[in-house]
C-alpha atoms as a PDB file:
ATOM      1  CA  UNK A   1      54.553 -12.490-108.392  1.00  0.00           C
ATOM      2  CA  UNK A   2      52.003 -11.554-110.762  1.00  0.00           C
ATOM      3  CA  UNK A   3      50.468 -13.946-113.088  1.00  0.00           C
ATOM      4  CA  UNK A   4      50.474 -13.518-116.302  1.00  0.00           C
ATOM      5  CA  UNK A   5      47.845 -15.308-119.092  1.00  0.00           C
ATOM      6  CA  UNK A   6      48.554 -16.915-122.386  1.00  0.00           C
ATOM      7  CA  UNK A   7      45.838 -18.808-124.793  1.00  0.00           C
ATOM      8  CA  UNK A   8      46.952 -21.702-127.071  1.00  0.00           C
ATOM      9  CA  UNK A   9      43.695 -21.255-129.079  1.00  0.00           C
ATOM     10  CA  UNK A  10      42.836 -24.047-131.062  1.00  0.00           C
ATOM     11  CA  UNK A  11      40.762 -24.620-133.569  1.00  0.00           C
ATOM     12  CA  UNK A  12      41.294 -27.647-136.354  1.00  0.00           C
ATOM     13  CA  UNK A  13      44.139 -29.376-135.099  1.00  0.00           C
ATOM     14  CA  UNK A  14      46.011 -25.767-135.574  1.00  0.00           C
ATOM     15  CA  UNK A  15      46.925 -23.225-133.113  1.00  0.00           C
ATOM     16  CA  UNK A  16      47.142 -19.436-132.787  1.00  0.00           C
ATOM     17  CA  UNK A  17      49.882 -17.647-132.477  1.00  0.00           C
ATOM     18  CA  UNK A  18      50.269 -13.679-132.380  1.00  0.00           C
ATOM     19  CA  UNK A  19      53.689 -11.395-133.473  1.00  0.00           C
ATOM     20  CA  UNK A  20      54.364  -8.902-131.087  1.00  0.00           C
ATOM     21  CA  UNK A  21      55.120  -5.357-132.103  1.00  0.00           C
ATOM     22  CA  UNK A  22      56.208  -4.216-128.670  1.00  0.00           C
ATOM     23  CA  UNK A  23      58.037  -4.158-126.821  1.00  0.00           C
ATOM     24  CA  UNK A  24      61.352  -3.358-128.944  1.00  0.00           C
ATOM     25  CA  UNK A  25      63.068  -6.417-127.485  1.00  0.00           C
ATOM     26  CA  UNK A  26      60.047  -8.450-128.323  1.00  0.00           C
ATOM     27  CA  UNK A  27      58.878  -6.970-131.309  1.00  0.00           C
ATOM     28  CA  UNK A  28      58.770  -9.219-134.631  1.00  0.00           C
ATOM     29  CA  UNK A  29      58.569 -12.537-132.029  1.00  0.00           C
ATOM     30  CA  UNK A  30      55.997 -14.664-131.251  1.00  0.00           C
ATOM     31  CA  UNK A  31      53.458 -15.746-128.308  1.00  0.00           C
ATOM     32  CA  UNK A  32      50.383 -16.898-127.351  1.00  0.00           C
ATOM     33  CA  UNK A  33      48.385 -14.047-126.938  1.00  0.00           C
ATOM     34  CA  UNK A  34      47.094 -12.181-123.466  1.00  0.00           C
ATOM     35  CA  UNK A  35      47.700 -10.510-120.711  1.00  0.00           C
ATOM     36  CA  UNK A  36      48.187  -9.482-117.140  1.00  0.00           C
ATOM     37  CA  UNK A  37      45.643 -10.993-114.494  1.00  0.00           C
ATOM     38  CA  UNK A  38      44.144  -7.960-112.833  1.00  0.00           C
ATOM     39  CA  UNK A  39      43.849  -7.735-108.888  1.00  0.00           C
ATOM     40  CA  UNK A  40      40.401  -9.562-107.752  1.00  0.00           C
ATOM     41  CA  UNK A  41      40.003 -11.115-111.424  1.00  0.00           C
ATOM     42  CA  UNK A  42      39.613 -14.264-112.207  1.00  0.00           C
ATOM     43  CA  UNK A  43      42.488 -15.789-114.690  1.00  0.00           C
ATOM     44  CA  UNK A  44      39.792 -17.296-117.091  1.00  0.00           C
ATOM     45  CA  UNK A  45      37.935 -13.881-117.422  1.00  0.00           C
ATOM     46  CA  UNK A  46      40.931 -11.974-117.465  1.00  0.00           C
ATOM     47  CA  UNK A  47      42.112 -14.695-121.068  1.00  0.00           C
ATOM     48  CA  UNK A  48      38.510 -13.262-122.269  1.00  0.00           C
ATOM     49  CA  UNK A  49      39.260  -9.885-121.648  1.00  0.00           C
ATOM     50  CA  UNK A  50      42.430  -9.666-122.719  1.00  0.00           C
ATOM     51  CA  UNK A  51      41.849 -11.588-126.183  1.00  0.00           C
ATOM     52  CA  UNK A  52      38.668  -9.772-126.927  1.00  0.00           C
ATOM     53  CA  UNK A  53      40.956  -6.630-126.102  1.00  0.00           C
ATOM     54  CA  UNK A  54      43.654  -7.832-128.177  1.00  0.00           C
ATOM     55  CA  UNK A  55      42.547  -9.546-131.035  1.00  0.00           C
ATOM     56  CA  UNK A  56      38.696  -8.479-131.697  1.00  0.00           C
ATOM     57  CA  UNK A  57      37.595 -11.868-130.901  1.00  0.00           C
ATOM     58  CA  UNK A  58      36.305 -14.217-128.084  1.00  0.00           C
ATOM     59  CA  UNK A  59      37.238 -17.411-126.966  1.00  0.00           C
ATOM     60  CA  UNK A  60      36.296 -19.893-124.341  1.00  0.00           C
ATOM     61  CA  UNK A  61      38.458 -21.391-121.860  1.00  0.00           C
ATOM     62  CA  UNK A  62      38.977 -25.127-121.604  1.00  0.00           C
ATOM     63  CA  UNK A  63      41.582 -26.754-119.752  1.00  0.00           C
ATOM     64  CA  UNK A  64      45.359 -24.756-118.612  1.00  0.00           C
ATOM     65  CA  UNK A  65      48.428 -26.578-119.989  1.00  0.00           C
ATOM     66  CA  UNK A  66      50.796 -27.662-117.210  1.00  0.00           C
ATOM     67  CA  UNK A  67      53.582 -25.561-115.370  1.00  0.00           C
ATOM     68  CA  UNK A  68      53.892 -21.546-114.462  1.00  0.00           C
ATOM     69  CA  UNK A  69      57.399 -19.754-116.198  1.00  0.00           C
ATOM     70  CA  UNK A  70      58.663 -16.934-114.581  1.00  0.00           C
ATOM     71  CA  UNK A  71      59.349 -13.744-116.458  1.00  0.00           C
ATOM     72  CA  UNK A  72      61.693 -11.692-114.863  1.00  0.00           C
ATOM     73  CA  UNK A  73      61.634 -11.745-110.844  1.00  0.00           C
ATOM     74  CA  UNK A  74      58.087 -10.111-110.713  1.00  0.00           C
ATOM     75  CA  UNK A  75      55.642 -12.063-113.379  1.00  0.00           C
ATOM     76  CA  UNK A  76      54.942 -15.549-114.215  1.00  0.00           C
ATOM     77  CA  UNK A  77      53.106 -17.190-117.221  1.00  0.00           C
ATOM     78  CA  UNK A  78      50.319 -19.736-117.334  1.00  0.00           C
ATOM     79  CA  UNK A  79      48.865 -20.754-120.740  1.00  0.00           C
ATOM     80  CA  UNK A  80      45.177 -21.742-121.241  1.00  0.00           C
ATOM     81  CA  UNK A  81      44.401 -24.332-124.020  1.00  0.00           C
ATOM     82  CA  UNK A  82      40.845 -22.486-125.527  1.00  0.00           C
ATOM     83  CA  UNK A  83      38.680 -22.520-128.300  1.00  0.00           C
ATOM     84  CA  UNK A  84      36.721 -19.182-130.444  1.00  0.00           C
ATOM     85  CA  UNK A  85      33.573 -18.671-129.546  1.00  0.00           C
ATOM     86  CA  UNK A  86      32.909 -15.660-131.808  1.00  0.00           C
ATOM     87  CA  UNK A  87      34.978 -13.837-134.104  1.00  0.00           C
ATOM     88  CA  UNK A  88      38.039 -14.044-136.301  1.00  0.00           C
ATOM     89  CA  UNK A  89      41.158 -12.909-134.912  1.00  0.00           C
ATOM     90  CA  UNK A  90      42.171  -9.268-135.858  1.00  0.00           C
ATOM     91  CA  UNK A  91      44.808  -7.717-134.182  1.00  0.00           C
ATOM     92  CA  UNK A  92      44.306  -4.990-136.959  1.00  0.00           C
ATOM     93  CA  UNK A  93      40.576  -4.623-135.342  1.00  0.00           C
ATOM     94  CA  UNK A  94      41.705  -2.755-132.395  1.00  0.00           C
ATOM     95  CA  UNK A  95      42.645   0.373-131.568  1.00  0.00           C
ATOM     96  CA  UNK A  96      46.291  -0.140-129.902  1.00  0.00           C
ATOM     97  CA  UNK A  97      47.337  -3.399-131.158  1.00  0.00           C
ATOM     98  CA  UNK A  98      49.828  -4.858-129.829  1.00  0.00           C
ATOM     99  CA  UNK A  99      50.292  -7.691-132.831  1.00  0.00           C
ATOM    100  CA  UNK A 100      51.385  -7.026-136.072  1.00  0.00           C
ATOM    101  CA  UNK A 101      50.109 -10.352-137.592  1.00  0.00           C
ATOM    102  CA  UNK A 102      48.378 -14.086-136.627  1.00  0.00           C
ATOM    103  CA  UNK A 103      49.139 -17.014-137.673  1.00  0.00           C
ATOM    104  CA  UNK A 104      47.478 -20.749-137.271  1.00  0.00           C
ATOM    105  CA  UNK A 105      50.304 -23.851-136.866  1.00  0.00           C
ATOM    106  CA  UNK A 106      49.982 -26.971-136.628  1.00  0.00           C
ATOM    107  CA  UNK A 107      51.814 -29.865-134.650  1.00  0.00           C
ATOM    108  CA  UNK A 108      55.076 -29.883-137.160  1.00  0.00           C
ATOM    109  CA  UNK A 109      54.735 -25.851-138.031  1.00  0.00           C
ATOM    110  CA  UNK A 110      55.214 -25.204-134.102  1.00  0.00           C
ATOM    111  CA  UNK A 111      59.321 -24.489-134.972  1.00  0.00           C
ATOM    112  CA  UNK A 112      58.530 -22.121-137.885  1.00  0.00           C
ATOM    113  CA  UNK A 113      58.057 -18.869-135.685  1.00  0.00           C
ATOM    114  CA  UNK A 114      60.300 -17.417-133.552  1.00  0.00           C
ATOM    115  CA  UNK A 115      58.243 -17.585-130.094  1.00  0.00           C
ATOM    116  CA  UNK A 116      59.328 -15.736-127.203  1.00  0.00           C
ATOM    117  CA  UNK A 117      61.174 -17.677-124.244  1.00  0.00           C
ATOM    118  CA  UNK A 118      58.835 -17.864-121.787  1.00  0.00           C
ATOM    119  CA  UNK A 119      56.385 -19.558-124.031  1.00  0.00           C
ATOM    120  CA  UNK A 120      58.084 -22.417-125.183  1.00  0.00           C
ATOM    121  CA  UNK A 121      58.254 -24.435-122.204  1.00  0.00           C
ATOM    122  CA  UNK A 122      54.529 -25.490-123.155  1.00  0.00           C
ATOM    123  CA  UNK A 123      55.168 -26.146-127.035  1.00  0.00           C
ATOM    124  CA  UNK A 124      55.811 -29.921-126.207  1.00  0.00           C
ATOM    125  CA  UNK A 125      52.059 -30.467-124.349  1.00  0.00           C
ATOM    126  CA  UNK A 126      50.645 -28.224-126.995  1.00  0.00           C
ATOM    127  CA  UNK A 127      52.221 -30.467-129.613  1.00  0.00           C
ATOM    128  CA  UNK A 128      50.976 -33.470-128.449  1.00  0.00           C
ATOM    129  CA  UNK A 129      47.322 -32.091-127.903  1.00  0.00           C
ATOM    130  CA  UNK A 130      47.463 -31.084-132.053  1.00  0.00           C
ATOM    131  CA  UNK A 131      48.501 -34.229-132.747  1.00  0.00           C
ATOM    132  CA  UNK A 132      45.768 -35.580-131.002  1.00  0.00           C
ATOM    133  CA  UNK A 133      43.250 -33.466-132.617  1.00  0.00           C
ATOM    134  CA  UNK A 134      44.178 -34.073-135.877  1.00  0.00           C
ATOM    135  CA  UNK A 135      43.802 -37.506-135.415  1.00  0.00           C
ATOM    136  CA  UNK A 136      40.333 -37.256-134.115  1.00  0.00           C
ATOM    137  CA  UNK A 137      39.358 -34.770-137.158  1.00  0.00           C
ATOM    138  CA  UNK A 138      40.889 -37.673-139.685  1.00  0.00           C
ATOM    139  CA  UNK A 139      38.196 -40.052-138.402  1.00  0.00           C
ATOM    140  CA  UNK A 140      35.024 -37.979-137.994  1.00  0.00           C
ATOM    141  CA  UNK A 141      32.016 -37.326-139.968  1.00  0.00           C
ATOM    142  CA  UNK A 142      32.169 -33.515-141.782  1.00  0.00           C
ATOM    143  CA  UNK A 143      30.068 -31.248-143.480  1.00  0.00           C
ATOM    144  CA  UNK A 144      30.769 -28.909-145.570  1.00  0.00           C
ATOM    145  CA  UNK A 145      28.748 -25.349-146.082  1.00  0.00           C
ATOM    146  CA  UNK A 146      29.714 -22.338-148.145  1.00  0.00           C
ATOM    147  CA  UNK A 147      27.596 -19.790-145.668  1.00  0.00           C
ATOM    148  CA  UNK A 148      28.646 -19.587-142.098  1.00  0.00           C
ATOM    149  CA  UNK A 149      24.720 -19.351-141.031  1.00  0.00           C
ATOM    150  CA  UNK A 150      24.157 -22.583-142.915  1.00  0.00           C
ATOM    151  CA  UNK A 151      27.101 -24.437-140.690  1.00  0.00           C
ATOM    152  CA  UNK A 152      25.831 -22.791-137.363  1.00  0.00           C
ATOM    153  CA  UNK A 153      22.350 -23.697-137.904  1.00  0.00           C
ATOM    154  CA  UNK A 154      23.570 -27.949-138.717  1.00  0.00           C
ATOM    155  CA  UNK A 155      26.179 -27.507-135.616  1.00  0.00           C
ATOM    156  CA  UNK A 156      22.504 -26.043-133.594  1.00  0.00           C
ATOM    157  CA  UNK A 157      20.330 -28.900-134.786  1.00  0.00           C
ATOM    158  CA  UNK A 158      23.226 -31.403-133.637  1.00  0.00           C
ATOM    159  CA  UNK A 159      23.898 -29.814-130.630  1.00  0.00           C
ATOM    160  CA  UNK A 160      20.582 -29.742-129.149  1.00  0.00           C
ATOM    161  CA  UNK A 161      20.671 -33.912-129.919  1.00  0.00           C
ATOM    162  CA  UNK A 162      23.471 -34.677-127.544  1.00  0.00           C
ATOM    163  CA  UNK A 163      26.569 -35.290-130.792  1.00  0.00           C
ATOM    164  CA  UNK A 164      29.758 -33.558-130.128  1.00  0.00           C
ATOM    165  CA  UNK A 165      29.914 -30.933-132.829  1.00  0.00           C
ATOM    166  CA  UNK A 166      32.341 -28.126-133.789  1.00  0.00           C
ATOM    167  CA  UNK A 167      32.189 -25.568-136.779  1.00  0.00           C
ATOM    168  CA  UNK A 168      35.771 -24.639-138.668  1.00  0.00           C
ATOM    169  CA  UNK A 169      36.559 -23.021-141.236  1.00  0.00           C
ATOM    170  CA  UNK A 170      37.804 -24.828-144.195  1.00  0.00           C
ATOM    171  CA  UNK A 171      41.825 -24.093-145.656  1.00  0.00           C
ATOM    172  CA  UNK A 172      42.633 -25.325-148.936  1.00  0.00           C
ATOM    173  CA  UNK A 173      46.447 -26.992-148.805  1.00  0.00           C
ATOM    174  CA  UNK A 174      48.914 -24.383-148.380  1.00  0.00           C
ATOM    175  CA  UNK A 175      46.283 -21.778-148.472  1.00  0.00           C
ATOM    176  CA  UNK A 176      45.723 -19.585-144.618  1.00  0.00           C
ATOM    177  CA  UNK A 177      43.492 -16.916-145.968  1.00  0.00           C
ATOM    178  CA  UNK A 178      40.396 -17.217-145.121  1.00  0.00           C
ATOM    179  CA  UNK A 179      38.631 -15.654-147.802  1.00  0.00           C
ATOM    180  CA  UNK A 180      35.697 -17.532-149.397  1.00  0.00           C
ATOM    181  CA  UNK A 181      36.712 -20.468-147.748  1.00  0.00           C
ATOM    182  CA  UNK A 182      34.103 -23.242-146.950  1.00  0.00           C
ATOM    183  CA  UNK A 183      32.984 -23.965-143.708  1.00  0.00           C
ATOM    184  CA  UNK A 184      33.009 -27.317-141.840  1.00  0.00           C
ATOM    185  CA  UNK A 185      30.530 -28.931-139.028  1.00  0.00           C
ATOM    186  CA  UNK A 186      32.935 -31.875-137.600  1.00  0.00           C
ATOM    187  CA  UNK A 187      30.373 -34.058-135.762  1.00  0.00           C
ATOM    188  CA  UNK A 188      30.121 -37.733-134.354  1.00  0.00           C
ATOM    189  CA  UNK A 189      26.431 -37.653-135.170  1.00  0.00           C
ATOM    190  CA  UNK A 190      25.957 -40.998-137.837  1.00  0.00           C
ATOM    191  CA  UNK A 191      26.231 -40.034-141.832  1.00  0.00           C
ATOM    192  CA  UNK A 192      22.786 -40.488-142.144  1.00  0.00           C
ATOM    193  CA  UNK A 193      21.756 -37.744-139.251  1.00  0.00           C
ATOM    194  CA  UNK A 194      24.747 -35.778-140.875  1.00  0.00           C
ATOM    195  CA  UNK A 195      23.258 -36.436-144.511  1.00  0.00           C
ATOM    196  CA  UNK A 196      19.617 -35.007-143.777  1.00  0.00           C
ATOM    197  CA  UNK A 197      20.951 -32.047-142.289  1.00  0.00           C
ATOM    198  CA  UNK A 198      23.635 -31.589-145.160  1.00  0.00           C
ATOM    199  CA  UNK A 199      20.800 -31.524-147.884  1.00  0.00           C
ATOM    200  CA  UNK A 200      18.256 -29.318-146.026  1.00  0.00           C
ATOM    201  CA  UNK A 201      21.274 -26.768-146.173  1.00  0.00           C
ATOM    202  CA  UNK A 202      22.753 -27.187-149.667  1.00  0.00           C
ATOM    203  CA  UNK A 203      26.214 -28.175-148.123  1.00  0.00           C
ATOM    204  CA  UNK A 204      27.590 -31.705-148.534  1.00  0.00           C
ATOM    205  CA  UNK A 205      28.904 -34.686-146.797  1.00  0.00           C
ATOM    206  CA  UNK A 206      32.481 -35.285-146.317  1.00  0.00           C
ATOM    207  CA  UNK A 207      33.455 -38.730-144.955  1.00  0.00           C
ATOM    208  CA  UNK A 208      37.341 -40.102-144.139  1.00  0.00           C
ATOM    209  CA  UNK A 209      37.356 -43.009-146.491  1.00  0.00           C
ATOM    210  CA  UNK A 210      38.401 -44.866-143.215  1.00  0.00           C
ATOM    211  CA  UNK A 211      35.640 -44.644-141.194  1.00  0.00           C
ATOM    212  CA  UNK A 212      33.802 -47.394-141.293  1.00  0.00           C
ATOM    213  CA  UNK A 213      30.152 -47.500-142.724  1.00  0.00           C
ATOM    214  CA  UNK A 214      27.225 -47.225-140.348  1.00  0.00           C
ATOM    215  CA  UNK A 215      25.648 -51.400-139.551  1.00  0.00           C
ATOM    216  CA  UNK A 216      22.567 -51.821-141.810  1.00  0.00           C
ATOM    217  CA  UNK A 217      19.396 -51.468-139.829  1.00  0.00           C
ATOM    218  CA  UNK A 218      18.228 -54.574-138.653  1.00  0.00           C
ATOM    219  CA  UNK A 219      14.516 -54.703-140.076  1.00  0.00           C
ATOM    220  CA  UNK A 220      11.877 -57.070-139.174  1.00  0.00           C
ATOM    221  CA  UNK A 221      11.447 -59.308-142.016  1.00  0.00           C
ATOM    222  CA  UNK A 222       6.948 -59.836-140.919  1.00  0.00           C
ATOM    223  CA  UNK A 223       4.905 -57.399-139.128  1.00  0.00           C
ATOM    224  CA  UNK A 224       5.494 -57.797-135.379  1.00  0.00           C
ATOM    225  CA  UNK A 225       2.819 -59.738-133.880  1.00  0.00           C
ATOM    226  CA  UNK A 226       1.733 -57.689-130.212  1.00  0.00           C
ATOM    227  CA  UNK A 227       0.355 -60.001-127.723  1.00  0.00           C
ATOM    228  CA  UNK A 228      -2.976 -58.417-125.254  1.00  0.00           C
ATOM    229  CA  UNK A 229      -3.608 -60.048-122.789  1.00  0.00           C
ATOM    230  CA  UNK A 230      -7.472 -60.929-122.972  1.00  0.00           C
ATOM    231  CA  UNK A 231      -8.519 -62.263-119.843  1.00  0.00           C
END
């Protein structure tokens, strides 16, 4: 059997799903984009290759959803979950494209395409990994930058300090172009590490109103006396 790769990209609690254009039986349906794992190559790099072939893009592989489903008697599909490391996806960007059109779902939009059958075995684990990331996104600490270079260079400076960091790009409600859209650094880094960074880049500082407030700093209320030893 020969293996055959799929990535549930996600990015924002949303994931990415491609229309096919060919073949005719599949054409107009939906999946998670790839492609076949070539002989000697690793399934990771062949997800990379195939997406940057495919959609103009590259992504990063982090974890493979569970279960293999055959297709036909002489392939079988796995599905990577991933993340984009560069790019927008552009199936227009390429010179045979296989994909017509993208879209980005999320957890309860999973049912509004028409996905081919061998990849909705996974839709329930994917589903329950959106929900999860949604609900990690409703607590954390965001800011928000109207130049990409602004929101790279914040996601940098908290990167290189150890806080979990992501950039996305910002959708207004019901809105999935992502024309002059805003761009968001979701961090764990404290609002006031957040805050510096925020003004030193004109952006600003989005909180959940239920995350809690950061403790007040517990200051000395005399100088602090330092004992030396004399003898």
């Amino acid at each position: 059997m020969r293996t055959v790769v799929g990535a549930a990209v996600v990015r924002g609690a949303r994931v990415l799903a491609a229309r096919r254009t060919a073949p005719a039986e599949a054409a107009g349906r939906w999946e998670f984009p790839g492609g076949k794992v070539e002989p000697g190559e690793r399934p990771d790099d062949a997800l990379v290759r195939e997406i940057a072939e495919e959609l103009d893009c590259d992504i990063e592989v982090t974890g493979w959803l569970q279960g293999a489903v055959p297709i036909g008697e002489t392939h079988v599909l796995t599905v990577a979950s991933a993340r984009l490391v560069r790019g927008e996806p552009d199936p227009g960007a390429v010179d045979t494209p296989g994909h017509d059109l993208v879209r980005w779902l999320a957890a309860d939009e999973l049912d509004e395409v028409d996905w081919l059958e061998p990849d909705r075995p996974f839709l329930p684990e994917l589903s329950t990994i959106l929900r999860a990331e949604a609900a990690r996104l409703q607590t954390s600490r965001r800011g928000i930058f109207f130049e990409e270079d602004d929101a790279l260079a914040v996601a940098g400076r908290l990167a290189a300090d150890g806080w979990a960091v992501e950039v996305l790009r910002e959708r207004y409600q019901g809105e999935d172009d992502d024309e002059d859209h805003p761009w968001a650094v979701v961090t764990d880094a404290p609002d006031l590490i957040l805050e510096v960074l925020v003004d030193e880049h004109d952006g600003w500082l989005d909180v959940p109103d239920d995350v809690p407030a950061a403790p007040p700093l517990d200051l000395p209320t005399a100088p602090k006396r330092i004992k030396r030893d004399l003898g």
